[in-house]
C-alpha atoms as a PDB file:
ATOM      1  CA  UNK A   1     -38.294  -4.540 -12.930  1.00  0.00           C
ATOM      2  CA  UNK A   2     -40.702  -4.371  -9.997  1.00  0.00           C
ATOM      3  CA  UNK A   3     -40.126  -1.701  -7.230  1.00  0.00           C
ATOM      4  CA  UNK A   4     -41.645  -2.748  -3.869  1.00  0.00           C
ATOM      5  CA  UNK A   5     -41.993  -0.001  -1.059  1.00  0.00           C
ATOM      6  CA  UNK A   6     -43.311  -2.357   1.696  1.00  0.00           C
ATOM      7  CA  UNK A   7     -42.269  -5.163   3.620  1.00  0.00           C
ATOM      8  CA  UNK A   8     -45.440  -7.351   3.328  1.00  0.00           C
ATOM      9  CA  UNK A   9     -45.501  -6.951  -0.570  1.00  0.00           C
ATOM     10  CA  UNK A  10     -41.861  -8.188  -0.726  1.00  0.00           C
ATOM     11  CA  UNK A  11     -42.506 -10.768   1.935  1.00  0.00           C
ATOM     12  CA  UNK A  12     -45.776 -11.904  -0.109  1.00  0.00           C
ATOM     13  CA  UNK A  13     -43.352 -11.971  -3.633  1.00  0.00           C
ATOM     14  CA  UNK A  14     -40.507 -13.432  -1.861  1.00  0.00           C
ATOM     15  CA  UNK A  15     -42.774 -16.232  -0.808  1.00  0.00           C
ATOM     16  CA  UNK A  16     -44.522 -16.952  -4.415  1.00  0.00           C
ATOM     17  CA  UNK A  17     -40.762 -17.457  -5.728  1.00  0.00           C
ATOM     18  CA  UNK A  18     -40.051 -19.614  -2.907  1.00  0.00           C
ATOM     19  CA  UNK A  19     -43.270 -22.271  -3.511  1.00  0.00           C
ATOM     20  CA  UNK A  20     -42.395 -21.943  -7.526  1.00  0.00           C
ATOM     21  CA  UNK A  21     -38.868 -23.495  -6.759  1.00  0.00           C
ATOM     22  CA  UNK A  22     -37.160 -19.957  -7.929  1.00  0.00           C
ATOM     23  CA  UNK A  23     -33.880 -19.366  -6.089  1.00  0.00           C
ATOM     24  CA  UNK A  24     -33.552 -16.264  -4.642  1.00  0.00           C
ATOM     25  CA  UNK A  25     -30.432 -13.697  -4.652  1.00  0.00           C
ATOM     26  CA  UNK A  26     -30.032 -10.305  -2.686  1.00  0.00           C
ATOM     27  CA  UNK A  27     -27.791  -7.836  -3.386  1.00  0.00           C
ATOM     28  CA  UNK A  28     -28.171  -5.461   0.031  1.00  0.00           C
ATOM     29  CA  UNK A  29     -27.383  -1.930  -0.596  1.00  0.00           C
ATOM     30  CA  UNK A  30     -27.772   2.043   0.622  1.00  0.00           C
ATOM     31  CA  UNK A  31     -28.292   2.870  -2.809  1.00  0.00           C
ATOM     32  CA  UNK A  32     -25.697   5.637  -4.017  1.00  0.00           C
ATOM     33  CA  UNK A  33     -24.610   2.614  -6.886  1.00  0.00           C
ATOM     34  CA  UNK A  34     -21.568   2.469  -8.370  1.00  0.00           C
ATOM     35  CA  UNK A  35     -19.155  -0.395 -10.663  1.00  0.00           C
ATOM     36  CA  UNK A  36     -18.588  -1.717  -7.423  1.00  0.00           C
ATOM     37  CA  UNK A  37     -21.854  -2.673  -7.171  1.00  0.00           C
ATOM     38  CA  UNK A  38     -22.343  -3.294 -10.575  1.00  0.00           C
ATOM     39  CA  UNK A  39     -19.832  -6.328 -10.192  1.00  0.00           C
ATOM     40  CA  UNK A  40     -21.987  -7.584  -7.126  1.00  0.00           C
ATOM     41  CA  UNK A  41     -25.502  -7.465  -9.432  1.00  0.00           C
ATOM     42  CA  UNK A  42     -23.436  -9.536 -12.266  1.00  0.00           C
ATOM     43  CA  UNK A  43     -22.405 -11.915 -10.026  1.00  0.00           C
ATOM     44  CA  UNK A  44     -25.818 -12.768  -8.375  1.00  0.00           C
ATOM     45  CA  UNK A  45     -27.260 -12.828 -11.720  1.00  0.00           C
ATOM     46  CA  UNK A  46     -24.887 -15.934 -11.999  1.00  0.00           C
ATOM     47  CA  UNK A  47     -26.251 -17.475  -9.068  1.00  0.00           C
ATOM     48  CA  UNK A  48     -29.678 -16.861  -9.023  1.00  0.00           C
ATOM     49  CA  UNK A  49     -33.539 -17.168 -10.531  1.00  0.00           C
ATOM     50  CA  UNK A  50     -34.621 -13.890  -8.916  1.00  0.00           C
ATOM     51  CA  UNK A  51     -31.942 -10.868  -8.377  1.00  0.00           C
ATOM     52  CA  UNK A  52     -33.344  -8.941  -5.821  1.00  0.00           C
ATOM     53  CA  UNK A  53     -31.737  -5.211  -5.015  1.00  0.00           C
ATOM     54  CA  UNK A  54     -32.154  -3.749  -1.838  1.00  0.00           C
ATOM     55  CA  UNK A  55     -32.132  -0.050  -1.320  1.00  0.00           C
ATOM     56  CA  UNK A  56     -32.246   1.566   1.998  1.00  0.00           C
ATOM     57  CA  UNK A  57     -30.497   4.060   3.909  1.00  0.00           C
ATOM     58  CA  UNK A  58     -30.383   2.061   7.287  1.00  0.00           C
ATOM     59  CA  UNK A  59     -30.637   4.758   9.806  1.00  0.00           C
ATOM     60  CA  UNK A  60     -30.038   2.205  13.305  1.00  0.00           C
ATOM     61  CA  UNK A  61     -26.105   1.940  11.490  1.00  0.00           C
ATOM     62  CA  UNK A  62     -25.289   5.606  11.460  1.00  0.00           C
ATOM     63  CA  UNK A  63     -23.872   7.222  14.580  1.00  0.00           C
ATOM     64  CA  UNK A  64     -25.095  10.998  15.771  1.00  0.00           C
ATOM     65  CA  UNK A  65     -22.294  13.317  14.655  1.00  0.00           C
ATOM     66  CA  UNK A  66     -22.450  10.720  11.049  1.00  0.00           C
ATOM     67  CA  UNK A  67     -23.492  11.004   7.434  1.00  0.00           C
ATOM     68  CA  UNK A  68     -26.878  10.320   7.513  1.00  0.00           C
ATOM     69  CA  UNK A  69     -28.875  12.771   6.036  1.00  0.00           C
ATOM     70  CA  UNK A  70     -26.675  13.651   3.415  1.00  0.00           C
ATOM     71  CA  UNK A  71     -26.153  10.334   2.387  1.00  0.00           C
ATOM     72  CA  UNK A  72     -26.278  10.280  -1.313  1.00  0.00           C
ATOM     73  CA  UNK A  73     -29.425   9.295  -2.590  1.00  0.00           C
ATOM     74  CA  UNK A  74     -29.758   9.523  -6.517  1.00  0.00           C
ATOM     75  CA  UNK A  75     -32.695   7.129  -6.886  1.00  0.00           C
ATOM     76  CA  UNK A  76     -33.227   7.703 -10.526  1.00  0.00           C
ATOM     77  CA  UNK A  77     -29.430   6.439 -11.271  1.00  0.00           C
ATOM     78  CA  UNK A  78     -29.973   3.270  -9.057  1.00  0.00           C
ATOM     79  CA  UNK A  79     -33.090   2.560 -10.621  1.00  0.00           C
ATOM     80  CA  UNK A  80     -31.152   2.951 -14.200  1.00  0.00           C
ATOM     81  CA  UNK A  81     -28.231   0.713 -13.015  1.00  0.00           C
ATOM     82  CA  UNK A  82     -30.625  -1.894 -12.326  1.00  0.00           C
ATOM     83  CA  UNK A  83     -32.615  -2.374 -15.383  1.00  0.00           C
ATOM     84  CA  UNK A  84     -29.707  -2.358 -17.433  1.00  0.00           C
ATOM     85  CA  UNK A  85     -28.415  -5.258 -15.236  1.00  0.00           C
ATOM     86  CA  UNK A  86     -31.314  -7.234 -15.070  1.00  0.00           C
ATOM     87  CA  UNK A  87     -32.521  -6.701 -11.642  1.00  0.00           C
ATOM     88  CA  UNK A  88     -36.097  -8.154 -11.406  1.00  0.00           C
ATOM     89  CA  UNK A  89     -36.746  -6.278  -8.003  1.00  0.00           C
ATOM     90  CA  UNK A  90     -35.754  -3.403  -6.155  1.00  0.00           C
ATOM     91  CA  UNK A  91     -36.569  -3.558  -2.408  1.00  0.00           C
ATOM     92  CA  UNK A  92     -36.714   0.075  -1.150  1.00  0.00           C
ATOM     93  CA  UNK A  93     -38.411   0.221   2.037  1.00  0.00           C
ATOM     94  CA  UNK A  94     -39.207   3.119   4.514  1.00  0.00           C
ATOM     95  CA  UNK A  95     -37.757   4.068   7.683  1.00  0.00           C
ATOM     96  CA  UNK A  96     -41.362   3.330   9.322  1.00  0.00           C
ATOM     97  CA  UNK A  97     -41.586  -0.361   7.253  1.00  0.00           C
ATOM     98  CA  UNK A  98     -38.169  -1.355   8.675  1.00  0.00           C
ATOM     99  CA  UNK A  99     -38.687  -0.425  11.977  1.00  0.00           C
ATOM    100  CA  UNK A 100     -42.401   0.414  12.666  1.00  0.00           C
ATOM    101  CA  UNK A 101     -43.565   2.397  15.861  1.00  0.00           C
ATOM    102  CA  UNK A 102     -42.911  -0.078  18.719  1.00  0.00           C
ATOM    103  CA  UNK A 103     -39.750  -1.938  17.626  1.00  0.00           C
ATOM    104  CA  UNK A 104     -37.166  -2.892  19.969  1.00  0.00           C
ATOM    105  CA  UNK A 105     -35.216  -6.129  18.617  1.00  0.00           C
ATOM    106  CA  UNK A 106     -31.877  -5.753  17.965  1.00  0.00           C
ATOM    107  CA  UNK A 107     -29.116  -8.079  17.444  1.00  0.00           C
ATOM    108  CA  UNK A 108     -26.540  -8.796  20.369  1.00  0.00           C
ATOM    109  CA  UNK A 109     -22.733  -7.912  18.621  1.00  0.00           C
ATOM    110  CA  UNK A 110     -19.918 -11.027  18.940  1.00  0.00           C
ATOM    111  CA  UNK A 111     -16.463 -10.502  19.603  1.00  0.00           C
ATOM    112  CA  UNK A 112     -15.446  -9.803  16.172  1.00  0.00           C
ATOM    113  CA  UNK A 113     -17.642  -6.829  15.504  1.00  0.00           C
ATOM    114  CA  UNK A 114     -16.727  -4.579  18.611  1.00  0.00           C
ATOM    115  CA  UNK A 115     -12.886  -4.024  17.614  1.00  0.00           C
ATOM    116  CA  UNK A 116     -11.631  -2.124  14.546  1.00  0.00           C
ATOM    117  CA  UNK A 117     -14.760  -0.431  13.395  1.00  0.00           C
ATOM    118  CA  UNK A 118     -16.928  -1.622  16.066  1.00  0.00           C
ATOM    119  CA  UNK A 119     -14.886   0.666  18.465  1.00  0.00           C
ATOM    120  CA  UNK A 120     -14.636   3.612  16.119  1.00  0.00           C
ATOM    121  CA  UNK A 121     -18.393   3.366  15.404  1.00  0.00           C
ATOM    122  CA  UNK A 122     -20.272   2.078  18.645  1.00  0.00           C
ATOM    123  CA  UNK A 123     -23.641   2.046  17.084  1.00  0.00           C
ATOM    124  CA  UNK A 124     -22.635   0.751  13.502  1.00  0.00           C
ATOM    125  CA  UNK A 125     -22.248  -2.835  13.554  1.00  0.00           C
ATOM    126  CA  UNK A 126     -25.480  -3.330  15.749  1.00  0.00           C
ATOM    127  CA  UNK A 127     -27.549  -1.483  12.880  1.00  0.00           C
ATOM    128  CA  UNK A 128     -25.666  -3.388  10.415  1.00  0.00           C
ATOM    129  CA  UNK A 129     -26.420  -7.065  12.011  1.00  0.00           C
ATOM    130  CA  UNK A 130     -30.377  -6.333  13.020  1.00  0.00           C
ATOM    131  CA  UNK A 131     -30.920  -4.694   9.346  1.00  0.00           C
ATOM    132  CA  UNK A 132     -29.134  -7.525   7.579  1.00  0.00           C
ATOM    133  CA  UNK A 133     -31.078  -9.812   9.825  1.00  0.00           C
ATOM    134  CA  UNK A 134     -34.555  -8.260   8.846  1.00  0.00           C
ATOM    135  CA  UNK A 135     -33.913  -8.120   4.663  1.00  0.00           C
ATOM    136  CA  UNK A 136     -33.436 -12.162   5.399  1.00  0.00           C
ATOM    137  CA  UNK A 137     -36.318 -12.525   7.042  1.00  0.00           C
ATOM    138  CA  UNK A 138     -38.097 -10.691   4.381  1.00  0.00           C
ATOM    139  CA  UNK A 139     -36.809 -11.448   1.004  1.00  0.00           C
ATOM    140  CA  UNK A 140     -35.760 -15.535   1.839  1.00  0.00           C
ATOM    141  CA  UNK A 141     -32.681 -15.138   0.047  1.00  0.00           C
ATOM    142  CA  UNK A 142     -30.770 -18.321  -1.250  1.00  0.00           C
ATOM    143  CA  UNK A 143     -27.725 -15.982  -1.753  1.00  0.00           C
ATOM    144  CA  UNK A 144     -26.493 -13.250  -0.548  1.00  0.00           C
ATOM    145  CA  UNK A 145     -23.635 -10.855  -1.465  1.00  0.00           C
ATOM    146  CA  UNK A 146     -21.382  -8.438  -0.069  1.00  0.00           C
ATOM    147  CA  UNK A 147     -17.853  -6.836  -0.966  1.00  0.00           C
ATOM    148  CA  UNK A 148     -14.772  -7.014   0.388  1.00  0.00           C
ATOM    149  CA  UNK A 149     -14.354  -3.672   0.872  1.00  0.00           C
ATOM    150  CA  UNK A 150     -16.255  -4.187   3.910  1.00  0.00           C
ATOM    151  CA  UNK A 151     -14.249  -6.826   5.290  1.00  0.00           C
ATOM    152  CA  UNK A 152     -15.104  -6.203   8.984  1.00  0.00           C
ATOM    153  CA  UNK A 153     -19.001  -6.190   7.849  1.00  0.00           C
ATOM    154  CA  UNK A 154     -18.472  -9.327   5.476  1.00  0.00           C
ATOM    155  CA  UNK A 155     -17.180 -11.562   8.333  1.00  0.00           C
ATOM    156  CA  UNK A 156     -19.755 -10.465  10.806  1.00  0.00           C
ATOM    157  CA  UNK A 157     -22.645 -11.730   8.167  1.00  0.00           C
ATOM    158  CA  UNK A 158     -20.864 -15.138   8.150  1.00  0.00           C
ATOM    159  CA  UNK A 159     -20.999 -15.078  11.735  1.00  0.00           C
ATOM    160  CA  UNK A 160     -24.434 -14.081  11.763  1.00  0.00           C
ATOM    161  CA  UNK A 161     -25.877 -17.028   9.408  1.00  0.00           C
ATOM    162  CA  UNK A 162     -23.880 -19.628  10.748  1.00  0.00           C
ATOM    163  CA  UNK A 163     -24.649 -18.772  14.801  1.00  0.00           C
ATOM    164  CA  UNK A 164     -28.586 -18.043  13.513  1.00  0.00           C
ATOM    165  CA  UNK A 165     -29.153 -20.766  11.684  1.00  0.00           C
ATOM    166  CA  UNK A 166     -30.323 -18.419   8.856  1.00  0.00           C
ATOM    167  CA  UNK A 167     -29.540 -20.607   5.516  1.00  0.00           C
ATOM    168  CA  UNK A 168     -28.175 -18.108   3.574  1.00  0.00           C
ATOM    169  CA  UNK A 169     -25.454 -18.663   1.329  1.00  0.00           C
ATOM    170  CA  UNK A 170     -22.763 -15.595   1.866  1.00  0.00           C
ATOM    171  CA  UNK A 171     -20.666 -15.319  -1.478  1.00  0.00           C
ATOM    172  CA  UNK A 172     -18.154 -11.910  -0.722  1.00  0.00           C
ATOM    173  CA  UNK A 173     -16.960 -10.285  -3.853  1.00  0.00           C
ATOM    174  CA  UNK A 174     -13.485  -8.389  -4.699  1.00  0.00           C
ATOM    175  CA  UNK A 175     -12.933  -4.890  -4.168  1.00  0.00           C
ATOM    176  CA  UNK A 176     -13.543  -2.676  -7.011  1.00  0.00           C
ATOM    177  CA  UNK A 177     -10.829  -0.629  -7.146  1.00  0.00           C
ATOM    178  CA  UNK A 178     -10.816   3.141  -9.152  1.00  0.00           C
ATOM    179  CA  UNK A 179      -7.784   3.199 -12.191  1.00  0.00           C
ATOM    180  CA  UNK A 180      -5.192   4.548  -9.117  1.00  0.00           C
ATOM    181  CA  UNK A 181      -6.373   1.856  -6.911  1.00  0.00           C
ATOM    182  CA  UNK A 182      -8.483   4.083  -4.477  1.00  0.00           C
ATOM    183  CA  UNK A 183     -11.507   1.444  -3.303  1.00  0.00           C
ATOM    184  CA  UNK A 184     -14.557   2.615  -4.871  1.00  0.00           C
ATOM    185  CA  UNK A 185     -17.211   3.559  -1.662  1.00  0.00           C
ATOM    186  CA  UNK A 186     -20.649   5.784  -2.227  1.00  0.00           C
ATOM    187  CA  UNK A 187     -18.677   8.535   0.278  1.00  0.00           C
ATOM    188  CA  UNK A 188     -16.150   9.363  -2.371  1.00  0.00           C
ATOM    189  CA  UNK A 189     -18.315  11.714  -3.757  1.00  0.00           C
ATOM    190  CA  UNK A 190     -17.561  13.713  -0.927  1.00  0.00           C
ATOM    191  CA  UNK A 191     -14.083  14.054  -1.750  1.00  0.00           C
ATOM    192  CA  UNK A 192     -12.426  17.201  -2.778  1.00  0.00           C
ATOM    193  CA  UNK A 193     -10.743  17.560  -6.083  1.00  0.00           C
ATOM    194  CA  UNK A 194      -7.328  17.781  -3.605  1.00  0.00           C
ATOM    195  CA  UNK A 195      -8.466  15.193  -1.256  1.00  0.00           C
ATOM    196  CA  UNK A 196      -9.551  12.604  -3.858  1.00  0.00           C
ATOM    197  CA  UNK A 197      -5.539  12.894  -4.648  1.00  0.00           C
ATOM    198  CA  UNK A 198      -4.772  12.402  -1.110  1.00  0.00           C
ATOM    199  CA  UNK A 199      -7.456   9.386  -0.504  1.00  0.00           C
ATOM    200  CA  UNK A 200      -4.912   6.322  -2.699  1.00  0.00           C
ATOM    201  CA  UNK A 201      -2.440   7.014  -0.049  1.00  0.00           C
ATOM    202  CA  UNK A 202      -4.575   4.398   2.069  1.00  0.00           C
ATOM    203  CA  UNK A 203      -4.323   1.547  -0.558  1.00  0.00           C
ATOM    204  CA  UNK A 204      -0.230   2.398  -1.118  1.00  0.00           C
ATOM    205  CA  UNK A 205      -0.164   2.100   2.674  1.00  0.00           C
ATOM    206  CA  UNK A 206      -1.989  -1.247   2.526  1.00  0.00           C
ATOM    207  CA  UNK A 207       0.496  -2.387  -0.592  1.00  0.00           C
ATOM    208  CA  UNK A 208       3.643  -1.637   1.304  1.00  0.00           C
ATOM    209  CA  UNK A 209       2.879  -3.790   4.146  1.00  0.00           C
ATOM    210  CA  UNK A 210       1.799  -6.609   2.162  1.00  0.00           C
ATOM    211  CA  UNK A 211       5.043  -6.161   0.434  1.00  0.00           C
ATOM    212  CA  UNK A 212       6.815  -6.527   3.197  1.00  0.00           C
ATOM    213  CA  UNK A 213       5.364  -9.566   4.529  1.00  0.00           C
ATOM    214  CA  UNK A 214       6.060 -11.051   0.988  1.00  0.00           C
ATOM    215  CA  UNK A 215       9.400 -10.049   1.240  1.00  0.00           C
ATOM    216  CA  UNK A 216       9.829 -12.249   4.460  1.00  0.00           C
ATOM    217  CA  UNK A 217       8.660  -9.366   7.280  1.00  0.00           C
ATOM    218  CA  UNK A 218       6.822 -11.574  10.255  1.00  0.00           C
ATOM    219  CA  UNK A 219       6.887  -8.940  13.424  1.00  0.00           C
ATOM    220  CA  UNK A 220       3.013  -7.415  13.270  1.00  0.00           C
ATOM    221  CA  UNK A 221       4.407  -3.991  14.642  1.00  0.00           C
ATOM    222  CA  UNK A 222       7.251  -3.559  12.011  1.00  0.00           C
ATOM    223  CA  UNK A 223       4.490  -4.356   9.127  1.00  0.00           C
ATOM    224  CA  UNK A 224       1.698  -1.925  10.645  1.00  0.00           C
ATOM    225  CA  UNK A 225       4.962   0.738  11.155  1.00  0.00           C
ATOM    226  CA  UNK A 226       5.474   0.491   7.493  1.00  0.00           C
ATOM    227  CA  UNK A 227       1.565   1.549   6.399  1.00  0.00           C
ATOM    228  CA  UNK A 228       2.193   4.021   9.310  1.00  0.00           C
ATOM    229  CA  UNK A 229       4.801   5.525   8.163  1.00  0.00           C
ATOM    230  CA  UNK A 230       3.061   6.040   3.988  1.00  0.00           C
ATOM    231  CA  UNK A 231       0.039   7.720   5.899  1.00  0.00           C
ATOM    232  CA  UNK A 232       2.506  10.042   7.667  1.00  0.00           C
ATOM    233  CA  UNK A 233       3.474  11.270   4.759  1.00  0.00           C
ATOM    234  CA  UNK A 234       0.679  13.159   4.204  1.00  0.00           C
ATOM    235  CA  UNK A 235      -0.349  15.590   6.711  1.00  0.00           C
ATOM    236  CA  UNK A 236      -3.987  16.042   5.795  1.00  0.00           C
ATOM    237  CA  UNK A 237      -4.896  12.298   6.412  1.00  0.00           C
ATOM    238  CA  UNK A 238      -5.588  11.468  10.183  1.00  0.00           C
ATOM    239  CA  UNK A 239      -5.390   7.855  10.816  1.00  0.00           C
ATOM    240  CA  UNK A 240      -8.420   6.115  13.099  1.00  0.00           C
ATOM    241  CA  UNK A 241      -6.552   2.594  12.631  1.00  0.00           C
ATOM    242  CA  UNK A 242      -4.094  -0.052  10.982  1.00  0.00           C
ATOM    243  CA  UNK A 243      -4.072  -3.810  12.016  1.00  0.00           C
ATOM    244  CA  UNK A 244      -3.043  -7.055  11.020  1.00  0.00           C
ATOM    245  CA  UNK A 245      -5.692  -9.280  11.419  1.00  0.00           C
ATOM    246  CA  UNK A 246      -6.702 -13.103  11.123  1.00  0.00           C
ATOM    247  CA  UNK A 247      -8.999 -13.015   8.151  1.00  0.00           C
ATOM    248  CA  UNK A 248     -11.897 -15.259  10.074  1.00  0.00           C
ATOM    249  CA  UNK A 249     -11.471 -13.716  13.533  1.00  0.00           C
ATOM    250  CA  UNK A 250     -10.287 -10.428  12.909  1.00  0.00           C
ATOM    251  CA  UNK A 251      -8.029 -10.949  15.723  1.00  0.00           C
ATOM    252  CA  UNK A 252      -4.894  -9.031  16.054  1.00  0.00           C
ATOM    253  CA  UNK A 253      -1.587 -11.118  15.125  1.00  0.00           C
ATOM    254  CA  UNK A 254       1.990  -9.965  16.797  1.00  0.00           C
ATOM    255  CA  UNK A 255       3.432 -12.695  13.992  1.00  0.00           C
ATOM    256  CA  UNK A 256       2.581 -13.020  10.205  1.00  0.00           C
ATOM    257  CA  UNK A 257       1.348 -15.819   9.279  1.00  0.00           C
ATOM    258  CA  UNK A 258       0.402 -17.770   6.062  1.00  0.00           C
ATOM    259  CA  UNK A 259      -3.072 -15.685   5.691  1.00  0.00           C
ATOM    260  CA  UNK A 260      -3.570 -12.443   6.836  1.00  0.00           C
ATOM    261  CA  UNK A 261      -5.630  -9.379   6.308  1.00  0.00           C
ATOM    262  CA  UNK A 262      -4.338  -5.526   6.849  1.00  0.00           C
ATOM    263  CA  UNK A 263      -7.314  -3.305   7.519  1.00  0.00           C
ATOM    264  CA  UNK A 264      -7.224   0.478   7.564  1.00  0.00           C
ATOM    265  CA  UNK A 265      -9.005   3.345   8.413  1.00  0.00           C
ATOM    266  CA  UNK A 266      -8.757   7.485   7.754  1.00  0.00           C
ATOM    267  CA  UNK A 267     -10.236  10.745   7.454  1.00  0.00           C
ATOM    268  CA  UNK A 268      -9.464  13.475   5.040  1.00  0.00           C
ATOM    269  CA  UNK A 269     -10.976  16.437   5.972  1.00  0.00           C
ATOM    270  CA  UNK A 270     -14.600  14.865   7.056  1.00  0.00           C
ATOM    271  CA  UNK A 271     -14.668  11.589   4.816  1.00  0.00           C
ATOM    272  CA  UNK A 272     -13.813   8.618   6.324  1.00  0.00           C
ATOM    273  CA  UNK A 273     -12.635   6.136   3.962  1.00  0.00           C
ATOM    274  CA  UNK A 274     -11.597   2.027   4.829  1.00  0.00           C
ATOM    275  CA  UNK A 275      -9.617  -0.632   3.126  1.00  0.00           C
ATOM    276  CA  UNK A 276      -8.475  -3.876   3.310  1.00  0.00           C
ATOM    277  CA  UNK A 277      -5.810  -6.413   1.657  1.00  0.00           C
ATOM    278  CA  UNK A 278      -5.481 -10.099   2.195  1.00  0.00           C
ATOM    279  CA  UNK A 279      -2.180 -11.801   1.615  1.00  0.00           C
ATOM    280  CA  UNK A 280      -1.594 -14.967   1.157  1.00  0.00           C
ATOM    281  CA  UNK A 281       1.563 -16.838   1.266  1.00  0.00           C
ATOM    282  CA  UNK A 282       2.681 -19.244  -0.355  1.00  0.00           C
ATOM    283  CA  UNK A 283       3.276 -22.390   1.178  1.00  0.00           C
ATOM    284  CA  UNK A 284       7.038 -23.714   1.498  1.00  0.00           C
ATOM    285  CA  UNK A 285       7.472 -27.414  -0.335  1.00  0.00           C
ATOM    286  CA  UNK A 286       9.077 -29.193   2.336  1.00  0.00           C
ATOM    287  CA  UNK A 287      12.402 -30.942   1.453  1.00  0.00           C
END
């Protein structure tokens, strides 16, 4: 497995594959790996020649009171995780290679990315969309892939090829869930032996309304009431937001309808976790 530290020298590998005919797959990460990214690396190995892994803390997606510097980095793990899944590079660039002395480009955020987390998180999705931009333009990727988890992120990268023109195939994985259901992230390390308990009360929240709406519940409100009233349950969880959303435009829908996504956000204590279920209904046979 080759490590590359600079842009050029991935650029200048990234463009050898490309004139050999060798498809090209990116897995783009903040390090911090776990099975949920695990699933993501198998899956590109499916789909591509060359499995590239990107590693890098993206510091233009973190806001001024966030995580940043004490975002998990175990390097040595990530590097492990890799070879044992076949990763042929790992793309860890610097701060200064990203976004050298005199950069000013950024991406201009659509509709979809300023609600939801967009509005909890002003500066996230703009970091998000110029970084994601930038590992494109420097590893060529054929394929791409993302998880679920990040739903809100997921669509915005769709958005991004297709409006861009970038050529980029966007394949978005399912959530890899922990044996209780809690939504595996690189923050639950931060988690309290007590709060890690609390934390699966998002995902029961996110089951009862989609048990609702499969039990015939159409009124938006009454469904969002019902994850409302599971979070209220527990006093230590503060909730930033619930919504059900069209699964393309993230819009807010007042009616069910036959596809729909719940999204939810919380803190315990001073981890922010976020989750997501899409529901699908059946379709009635007409008579």
């Amino acid at each position: 497995m080759k490590i590359i530290r600079s842009a050029i020298g991935m650029a200048v590998l990234s463009q050898r594959f490309l004139r050999e005919g060798v498809r090209i797959g990116l897995v783009p990460t903040m390090g911090a790996l776990h099975d949920g990214h695990r699933a993501l690396i198998r899956e590109a190995r499916l789909r591509c020649d060359a499995l590239v892994v990107s590693i890098f803390v993206n510091p233009t997606q973190f806001g001024p009171q966030e995580d940043l510097a004490k975002y998990p980095r175990p390097i040595a793990h990530d590097h492990a995780m890799c070879r044992k899944e076949g990763v042929d590079v790992c793309f860890e660039p610097t701060a200064e290679a990203m976004y050298p002395n005199g950069f000013q480009t950024v991406v201009t955020l659509p509709t979809i990315a300023r609600r939801w987390e967009g509005e909890i998180r002003p500066h996230h999705f703009s970091g998000v969309a110029t970084v994601v931009t930038k590992l494109f333009g420097i590893v060529r990727p054929q394929v791409a892939l993302f998880g679920q988890k990040d739903f809100q992120q997921s669509a915005l990268v769709r958005l991004l090829v297709k409006d861009l023109n970038l050529g980029v195939e966007i394949v978005v994985c399912p959530t890899v869930r922990e044996t209780d259901g809690l939504a595996m992230s690189s923050r639950n390390v931060y988690l309290s032996q007590e709060e890690r308990t609390r934390a699966i009360t998002l995902y029961k929240s996110l089951r009862a309304g989609a048990e609702v709406i499969r039990r015939g519940v159409t009124d938006g409100e009454a469904v969002q009431s019902v994850m409302a009233h599971v979070l209220k349950k527990e006093p230590v969880i503060t909730i930033d937001y619930l919504a059900l959303c069209h699964p393309s435009t993230l819009e807010p829908l007042s009616v069910v309808t036959s596809r729909v996504v719940l999204l939810g956000a919380v803190r315990i204590g001073s981890v922010r976790l976020i989750d997501n279920l899409l529901v699908t209904l059946p379709r009635r046979s007409s008579k």
